[in-house]
ModelCIF file with pLDDT and N, C-alpha, C, O atoms, coordinates in Angstrom:
data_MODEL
#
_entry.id   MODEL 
#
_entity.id                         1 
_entity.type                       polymer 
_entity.pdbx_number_of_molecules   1 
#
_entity_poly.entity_id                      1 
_entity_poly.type                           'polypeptide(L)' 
_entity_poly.nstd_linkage                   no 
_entity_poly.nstd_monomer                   no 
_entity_poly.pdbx_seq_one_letter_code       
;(UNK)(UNK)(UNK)(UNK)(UNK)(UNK)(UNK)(UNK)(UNK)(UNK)(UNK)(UNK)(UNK)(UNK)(UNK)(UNK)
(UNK)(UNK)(UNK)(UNK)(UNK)(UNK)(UNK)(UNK)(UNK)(UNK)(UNK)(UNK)(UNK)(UNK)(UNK)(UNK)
;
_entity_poly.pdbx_seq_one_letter_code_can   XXXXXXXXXXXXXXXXXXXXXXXXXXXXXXXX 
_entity_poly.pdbx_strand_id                 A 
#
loop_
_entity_poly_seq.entity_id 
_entity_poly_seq.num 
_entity_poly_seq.mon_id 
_entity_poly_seq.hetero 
1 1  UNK n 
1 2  UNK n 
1 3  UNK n 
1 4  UNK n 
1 5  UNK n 
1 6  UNK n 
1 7  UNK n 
1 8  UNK n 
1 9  UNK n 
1 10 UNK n 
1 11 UNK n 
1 12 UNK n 
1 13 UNK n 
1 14 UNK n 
1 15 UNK n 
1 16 UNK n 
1 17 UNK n 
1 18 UNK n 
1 19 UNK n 
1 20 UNK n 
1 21 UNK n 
1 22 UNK n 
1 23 UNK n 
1 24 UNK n 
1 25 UNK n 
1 26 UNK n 
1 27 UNK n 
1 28 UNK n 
1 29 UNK n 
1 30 UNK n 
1 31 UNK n 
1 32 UNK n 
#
_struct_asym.id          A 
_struct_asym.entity_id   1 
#
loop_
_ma_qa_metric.id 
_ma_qa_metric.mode 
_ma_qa_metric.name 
_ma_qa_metric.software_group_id 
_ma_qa_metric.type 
1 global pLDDT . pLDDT 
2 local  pLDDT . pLDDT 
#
_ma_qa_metric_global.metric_id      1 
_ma_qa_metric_global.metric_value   97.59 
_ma_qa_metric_global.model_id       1 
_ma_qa_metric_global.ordinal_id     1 
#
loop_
_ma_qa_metric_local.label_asym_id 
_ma_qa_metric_local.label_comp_id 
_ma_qa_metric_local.label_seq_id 
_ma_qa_metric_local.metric_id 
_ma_qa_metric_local.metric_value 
_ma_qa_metric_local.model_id 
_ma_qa_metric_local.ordinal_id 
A UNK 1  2 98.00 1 1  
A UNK 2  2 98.00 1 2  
A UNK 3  2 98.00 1 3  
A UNK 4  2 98.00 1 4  
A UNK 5  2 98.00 1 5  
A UNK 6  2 98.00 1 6  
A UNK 7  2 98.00 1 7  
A UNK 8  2 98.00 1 8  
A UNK 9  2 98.00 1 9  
A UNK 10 2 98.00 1 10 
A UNK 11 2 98.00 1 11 
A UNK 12 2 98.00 1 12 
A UNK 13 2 98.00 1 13 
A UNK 14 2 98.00 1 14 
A UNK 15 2 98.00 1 15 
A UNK 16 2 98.00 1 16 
A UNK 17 2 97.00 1 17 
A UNK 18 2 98.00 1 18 
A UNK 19 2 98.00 1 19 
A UNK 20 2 98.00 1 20 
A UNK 21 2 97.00 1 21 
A UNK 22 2 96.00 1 22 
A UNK 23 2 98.00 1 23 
A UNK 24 2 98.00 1 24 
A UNK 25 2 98.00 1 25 
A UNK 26 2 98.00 1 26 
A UNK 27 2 98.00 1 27 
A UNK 28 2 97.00 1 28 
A UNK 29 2 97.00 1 29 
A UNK 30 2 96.00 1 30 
A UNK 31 2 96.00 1 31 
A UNK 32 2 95.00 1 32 
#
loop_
_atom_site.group_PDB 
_atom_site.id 
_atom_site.type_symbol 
_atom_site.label_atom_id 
_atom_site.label_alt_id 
_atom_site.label_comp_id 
_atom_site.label_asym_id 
_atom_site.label_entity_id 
_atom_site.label_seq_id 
_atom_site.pdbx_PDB_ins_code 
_atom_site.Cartn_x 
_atom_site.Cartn_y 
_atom_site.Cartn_z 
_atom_site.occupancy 
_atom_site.B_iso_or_equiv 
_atom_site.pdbx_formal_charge 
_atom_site.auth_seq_id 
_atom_site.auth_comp_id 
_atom_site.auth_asym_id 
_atom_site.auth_atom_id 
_atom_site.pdbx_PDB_model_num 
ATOM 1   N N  . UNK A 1 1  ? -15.098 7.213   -2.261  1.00 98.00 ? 1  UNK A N  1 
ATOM 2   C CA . UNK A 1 1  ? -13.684 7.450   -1.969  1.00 98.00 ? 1  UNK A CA 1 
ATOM 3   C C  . UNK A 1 1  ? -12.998 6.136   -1.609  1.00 98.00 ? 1  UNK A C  1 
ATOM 4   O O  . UNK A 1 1  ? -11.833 5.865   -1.897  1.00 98.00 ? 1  UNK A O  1 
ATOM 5   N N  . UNK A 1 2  ? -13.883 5.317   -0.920  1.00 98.00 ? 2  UNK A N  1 
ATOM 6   C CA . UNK A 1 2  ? -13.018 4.158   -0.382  1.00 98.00 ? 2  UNK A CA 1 
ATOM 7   C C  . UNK A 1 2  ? -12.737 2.718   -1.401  1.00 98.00 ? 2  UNK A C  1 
ATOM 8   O O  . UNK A 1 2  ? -11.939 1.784   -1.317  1.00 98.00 ? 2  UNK A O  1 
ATOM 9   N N  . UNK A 1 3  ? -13.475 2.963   -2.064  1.00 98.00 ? 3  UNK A N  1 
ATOM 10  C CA . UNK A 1 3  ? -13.715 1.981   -3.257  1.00 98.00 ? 3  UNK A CA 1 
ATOM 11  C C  . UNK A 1 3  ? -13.112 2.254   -4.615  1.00 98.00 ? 3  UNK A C  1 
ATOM 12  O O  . UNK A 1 3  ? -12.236 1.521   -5.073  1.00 98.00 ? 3  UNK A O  1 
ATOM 13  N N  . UNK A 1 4  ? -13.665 3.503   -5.379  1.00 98.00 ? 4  UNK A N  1 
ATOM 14  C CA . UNK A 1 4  ? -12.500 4.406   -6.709  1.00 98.00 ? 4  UNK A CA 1 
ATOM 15  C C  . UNK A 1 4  ? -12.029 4.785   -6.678  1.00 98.00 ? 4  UNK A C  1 
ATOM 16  O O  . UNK A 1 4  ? -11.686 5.317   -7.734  1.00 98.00 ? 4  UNK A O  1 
ATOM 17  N N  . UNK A 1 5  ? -11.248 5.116   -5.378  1.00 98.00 ? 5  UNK A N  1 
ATOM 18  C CA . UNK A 1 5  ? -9.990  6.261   -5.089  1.00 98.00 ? 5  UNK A CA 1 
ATOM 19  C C  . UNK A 1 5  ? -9.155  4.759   -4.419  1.00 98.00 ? 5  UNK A C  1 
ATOM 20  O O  . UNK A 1 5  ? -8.700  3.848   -5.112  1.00 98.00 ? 5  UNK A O  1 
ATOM 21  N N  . UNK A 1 6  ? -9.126  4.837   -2.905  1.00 98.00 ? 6  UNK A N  1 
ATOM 22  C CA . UNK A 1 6  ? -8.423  3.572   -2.392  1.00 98.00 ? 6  UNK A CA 1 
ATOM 23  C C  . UNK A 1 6  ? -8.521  2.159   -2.780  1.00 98.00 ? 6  UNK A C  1 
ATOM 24  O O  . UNK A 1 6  ? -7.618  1.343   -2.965  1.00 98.00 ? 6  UNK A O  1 
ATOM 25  N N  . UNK A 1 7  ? -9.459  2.064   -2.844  1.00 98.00 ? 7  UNK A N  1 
ATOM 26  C CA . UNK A 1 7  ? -9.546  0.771   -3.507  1.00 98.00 ? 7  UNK A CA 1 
ATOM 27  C C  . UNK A 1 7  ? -8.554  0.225   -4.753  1.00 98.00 ? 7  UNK A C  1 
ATOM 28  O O  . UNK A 1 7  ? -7.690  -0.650  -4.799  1.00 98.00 ? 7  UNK A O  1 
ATOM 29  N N  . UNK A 1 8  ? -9.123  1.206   -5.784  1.00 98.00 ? 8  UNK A N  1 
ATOM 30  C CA . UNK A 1 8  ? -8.169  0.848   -7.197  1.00 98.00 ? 8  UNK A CA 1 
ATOM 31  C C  . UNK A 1 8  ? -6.563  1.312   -6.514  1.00 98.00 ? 8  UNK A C  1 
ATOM 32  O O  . UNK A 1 8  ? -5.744  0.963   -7.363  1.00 98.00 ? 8  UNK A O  1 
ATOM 33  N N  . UNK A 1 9  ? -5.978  1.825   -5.561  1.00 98.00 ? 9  UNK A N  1 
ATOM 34  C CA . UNK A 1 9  ? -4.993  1.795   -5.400  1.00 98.00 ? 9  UNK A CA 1 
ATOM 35  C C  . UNK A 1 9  ? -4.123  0.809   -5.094  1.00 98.00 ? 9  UNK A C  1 
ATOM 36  O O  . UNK A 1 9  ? -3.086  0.397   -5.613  1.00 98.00 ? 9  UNK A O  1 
ATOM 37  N N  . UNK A 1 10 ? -5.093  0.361   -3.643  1.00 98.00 ? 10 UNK A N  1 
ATOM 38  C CA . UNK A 1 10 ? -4.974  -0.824  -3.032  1.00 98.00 ? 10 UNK A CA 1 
ATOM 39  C C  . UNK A 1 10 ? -4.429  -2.049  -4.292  1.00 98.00 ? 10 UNK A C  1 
ATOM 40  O O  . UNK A 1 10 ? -3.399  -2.709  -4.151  1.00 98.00 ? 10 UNK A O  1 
ATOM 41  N N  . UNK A 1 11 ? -5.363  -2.164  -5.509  1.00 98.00 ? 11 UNK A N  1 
ATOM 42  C CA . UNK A 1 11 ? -5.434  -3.355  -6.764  1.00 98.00 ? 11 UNK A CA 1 
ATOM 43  C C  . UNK A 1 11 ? -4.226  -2.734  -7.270  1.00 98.00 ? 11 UNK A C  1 
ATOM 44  O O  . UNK A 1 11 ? -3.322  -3.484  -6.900  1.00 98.00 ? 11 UNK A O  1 
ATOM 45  N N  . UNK A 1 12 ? -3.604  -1.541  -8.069  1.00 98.00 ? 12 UNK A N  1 
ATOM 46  C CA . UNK A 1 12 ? -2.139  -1.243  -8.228  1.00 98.00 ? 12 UNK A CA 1 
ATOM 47  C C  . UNK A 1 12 ? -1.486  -1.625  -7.244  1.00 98.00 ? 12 UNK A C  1 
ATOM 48  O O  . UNK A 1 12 ? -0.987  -2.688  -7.612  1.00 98.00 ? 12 UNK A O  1 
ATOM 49  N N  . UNK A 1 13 ? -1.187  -1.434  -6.259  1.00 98.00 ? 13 UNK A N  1 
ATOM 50  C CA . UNK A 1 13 ? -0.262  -1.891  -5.134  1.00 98.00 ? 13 UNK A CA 1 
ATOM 51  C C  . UNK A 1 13 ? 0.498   -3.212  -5.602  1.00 98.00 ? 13 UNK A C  1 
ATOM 52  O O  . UNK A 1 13 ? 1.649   -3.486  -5.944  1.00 98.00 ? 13 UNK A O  1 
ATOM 53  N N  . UNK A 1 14 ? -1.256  -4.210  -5.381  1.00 98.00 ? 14 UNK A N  1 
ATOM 54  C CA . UNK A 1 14 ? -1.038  -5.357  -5.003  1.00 98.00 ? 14 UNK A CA 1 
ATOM 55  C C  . UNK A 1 14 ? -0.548  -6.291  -6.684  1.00 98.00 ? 14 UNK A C  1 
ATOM 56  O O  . UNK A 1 14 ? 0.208   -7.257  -6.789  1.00 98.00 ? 14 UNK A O  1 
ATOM 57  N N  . UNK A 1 15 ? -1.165  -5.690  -7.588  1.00 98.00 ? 15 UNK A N  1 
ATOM 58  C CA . UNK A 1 15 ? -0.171  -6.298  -8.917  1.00 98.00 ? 15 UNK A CA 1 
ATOM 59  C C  . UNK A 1 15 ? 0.823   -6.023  -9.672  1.00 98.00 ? 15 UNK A C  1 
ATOM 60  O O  . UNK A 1 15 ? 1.299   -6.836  -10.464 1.00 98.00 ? 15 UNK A O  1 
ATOM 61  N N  . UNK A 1 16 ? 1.383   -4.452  -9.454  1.00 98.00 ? 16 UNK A N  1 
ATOM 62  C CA . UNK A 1 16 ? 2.375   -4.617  -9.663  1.00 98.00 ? 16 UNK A CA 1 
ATOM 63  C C  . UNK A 1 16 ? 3.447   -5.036  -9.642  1.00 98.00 ? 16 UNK A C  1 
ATOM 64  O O  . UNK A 1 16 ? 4.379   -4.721  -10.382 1.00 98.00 ? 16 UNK A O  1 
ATOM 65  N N  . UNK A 1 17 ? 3.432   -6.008  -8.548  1.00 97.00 ? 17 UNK A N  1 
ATOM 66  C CA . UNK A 1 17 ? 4.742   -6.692  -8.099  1.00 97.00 ? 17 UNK A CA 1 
ATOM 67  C C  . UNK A 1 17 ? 4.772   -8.066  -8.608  1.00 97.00 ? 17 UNK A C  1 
ATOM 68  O O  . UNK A 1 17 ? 5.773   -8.778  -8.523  1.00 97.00 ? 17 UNK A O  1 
ATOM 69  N N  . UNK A 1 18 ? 3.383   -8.524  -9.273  1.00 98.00 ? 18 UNK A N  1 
ATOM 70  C CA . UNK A 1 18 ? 2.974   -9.919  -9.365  1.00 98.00 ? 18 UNK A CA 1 
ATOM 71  C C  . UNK A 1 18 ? 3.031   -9.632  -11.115 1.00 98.00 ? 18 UNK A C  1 
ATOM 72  O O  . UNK A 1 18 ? 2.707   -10.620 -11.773 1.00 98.00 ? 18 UNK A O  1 
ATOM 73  N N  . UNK A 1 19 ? 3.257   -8.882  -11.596 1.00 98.00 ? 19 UNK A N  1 
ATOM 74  C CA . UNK A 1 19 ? 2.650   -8.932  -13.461 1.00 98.00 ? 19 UNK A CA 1 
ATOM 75  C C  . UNK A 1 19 ? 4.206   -9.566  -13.980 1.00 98.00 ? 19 UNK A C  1 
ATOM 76  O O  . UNK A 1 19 ? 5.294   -9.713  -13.422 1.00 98.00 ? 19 UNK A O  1 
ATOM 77  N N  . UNK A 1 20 ? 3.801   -9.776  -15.010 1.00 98.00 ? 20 UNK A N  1 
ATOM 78  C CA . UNK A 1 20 ? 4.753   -10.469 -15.896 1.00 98.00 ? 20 UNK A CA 1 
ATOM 79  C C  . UNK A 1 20 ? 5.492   -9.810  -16.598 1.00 98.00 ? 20 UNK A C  1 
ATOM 80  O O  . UNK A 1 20 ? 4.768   -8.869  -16.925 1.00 98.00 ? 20 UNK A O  1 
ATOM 81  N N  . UNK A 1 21 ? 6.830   -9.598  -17.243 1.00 97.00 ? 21 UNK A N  1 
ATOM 82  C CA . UNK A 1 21 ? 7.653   -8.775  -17.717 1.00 97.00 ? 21 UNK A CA 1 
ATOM 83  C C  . UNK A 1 21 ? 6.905   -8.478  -18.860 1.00 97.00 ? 21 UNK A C  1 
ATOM 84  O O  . UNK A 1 21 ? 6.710   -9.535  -19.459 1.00 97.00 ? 21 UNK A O  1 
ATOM 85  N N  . UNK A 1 22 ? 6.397   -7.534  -19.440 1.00 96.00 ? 22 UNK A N  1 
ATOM 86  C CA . UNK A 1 22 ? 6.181   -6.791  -20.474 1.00 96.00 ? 22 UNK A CA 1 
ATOM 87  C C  . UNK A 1 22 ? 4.385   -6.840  -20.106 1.00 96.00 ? 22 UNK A C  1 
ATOM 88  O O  . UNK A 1 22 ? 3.902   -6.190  -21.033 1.00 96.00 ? 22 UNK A O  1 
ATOM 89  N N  . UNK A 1 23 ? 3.714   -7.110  -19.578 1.00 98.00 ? 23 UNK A N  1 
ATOM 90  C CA . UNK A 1 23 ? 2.580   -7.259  -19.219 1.00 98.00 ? 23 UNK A CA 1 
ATOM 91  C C  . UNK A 1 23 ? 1.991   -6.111  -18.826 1.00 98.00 ? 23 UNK A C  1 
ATOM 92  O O  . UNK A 1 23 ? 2.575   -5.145  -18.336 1.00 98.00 ? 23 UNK A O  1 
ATOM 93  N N  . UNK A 1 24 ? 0.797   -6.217  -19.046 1.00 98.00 ? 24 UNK A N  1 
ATOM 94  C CA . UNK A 1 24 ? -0.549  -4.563  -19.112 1.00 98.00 ? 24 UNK A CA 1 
ATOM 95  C C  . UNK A 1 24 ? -1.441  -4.485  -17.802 1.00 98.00 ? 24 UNK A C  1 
ATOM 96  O O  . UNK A 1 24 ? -2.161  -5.323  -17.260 1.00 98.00 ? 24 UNK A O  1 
ATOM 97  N N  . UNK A 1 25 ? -1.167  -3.331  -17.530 1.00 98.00 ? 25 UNK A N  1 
ATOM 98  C CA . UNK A 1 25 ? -3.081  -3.122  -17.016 1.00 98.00 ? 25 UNK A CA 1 
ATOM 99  C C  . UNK A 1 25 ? -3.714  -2.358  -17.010 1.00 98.00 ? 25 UNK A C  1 
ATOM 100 O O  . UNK A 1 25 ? -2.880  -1.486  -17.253 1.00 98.00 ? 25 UNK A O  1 
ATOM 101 N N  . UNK A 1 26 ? -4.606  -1.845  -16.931 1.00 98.00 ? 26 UNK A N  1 
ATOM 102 C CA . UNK A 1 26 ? -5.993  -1.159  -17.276 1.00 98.00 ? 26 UNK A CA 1 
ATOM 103 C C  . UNK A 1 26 ? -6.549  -0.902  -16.307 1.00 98.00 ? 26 UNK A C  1 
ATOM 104 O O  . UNK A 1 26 ? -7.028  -1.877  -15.727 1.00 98.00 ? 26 UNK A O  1 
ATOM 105 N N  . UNK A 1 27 ? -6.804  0.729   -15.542 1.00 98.00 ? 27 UNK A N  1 
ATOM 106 C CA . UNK A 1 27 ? -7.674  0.781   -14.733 1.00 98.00 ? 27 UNK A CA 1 
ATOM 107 C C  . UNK A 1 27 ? -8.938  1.711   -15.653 1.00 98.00 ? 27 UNK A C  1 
ATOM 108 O O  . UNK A 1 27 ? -8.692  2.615   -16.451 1.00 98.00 ? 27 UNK A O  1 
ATOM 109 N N  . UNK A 1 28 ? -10.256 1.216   -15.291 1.00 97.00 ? 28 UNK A N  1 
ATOM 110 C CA . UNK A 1 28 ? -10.976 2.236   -16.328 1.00 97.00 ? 28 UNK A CA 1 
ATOM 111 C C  . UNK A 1 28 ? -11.247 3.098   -15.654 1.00 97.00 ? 28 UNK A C  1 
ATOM 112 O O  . UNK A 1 28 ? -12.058 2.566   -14.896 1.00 97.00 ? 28 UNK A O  1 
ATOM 113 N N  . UNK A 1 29 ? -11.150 4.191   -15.328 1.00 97.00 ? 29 UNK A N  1 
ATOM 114 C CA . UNK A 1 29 ? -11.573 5.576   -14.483 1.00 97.00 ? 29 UNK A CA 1 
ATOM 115 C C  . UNK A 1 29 ? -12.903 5.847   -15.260 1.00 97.00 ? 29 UNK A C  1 
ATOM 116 O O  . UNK A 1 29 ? -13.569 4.885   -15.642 1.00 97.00 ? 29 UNK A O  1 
ATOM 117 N N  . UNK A 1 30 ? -13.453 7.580   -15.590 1.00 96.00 ? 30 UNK A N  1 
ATOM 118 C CA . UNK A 1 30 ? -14.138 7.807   -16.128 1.00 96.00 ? 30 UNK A CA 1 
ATOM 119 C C  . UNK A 1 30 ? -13.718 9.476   -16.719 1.00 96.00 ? 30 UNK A C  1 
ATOM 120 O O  . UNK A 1 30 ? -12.933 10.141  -16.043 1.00 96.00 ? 30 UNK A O  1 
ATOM 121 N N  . UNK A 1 31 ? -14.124 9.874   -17.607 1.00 96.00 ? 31 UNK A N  1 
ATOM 122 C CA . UNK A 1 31 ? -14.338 11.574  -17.562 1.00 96.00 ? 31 UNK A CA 1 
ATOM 123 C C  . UNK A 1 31 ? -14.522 12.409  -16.748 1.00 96.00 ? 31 UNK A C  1 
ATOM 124 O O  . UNK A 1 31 ? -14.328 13.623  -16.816 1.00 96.00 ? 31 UNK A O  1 
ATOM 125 N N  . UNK A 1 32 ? -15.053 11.551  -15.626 1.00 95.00 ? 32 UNK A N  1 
ATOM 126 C CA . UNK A 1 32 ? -15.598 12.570  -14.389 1.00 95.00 ? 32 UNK A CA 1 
ATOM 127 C C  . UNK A 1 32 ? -14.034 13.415  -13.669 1.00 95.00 ? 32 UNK A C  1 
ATOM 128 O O  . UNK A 1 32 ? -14.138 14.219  -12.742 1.00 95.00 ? 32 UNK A O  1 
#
């Protein structure tokens, strides 16, 4: 929970504000 749930949130948080106009990202989740 604290790592694939908060964690990857925490990493959205913190780059969305930093990416470049038209720029990507990718979180890989899983099927689960």
């Amino acid at each position: 929970i604290d790592l694939d749930l908060i964690g990857t949130s925490y990493a959205l948080d913190a780059f969305g504000p930093v990416m470049a106009r038209g720029g990507a990202g990718l979180v890989v989740s899983s099927q689960a």
